[in-house]
Protein backbone atom coordinates (compact mmCIF):
# COMPACT_ATOMS: atom_id res chain seq x y z
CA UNK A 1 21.59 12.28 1.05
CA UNK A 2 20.43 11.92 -2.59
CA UNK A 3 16.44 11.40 -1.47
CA UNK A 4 16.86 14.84 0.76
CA UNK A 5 18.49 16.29 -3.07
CA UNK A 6 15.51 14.97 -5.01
CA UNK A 7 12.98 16.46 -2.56
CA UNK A 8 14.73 19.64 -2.80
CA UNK A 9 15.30 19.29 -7.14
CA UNK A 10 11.61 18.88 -6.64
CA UNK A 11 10.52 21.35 -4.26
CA UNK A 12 13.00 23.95 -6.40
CA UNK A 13 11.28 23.14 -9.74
CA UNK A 14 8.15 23.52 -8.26
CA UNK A 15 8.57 26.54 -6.57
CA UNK A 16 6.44 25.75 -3.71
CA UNK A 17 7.23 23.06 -0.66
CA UNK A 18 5.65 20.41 0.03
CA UNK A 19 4.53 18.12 3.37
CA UNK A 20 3.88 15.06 4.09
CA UNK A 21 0.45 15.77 5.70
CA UNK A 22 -1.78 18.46 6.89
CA UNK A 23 -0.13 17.99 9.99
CA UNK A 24 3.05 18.89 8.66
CA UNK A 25 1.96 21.58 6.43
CA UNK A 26 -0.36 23.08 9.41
CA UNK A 27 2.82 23.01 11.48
CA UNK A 28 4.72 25.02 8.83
CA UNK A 29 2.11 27.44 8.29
CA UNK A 30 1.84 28.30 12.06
CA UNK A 31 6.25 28.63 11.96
CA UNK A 32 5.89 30.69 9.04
CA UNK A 33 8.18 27.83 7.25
CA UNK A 34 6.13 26.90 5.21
CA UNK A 35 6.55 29.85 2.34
CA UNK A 36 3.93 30.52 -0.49
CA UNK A 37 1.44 27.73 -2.00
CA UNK A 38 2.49 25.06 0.59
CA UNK A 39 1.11 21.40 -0.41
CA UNK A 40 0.38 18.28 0.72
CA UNK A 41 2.74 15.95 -1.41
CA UNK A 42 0.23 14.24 -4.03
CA UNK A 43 1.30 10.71 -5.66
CA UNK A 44 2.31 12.53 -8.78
CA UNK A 45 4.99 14.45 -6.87
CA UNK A 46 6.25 11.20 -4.87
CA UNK A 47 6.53 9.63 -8.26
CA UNK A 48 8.84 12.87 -9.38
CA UNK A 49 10.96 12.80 -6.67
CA UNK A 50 11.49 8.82 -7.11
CA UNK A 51 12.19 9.43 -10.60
CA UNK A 52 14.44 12.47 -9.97
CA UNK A 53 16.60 10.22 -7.16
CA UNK A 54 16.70 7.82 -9.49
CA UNK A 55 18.61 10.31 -12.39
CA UNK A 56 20.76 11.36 -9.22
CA UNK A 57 21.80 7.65 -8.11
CA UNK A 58 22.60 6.48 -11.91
CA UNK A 59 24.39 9.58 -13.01
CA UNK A 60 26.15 9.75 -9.13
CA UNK A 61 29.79 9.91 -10.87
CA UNK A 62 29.00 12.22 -13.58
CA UNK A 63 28.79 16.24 -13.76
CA UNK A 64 25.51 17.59 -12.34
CA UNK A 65 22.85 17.47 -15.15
CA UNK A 66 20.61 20.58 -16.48
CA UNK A 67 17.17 20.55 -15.00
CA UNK A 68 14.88 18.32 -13.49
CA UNK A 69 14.70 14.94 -15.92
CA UNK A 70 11.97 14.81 -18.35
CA UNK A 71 9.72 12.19 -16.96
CA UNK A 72 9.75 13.79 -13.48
CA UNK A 73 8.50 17.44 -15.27
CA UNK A 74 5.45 15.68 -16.82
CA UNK A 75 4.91 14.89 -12.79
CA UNK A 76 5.17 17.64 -11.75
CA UNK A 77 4.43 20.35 -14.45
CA UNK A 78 0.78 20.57 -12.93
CA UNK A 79 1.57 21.31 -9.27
CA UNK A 80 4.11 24.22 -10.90
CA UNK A 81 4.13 27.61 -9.65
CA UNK A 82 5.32 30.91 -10.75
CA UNK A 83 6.90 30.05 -13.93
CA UNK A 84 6.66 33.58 -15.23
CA UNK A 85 6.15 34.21 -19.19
């Protein structure tokens, strides 16, 4: 559903995953799931995903928007990984 599409907006953006808990992210470590720079979900990053459902739930009927919505980058710009140049 949409929360399982702003986790994944989020994770995508972020190019890393992230857990709920160290149990979690211990667990995908040991499955070799858990891909490069796995993290613990911090507040700022439940706050970005809330924000990101949000844009999905009001805009629901529309075309797909460009990008992750402004607010939820400010979240999330500092947990950011491999942006490149």
């Amino acid at each position: 559903g949409y929360i399982d599409a702003a986790e994944d907006i989020a994770a995508q953006y972020l190019n890393r995953k992230f857990y709920a808990d160290s149990d979690a992210l211990t667990a995908a470590v040991n499955d070799g799931s858990a891909g490069e720079n796995p993290i613990v979900i911090t507040p700022a990053i439940q706050v970005a995903v809330l924000l990101i459902l949000t844009s999905l739930y009001e805009n629901r009927g529309d075309a797909p928007s460009e990008g992750v919505p402004a607010a939820a980058a400010r979240f999330l710009d500092p947990w950011r990984t491999g942006m490149g140049m």
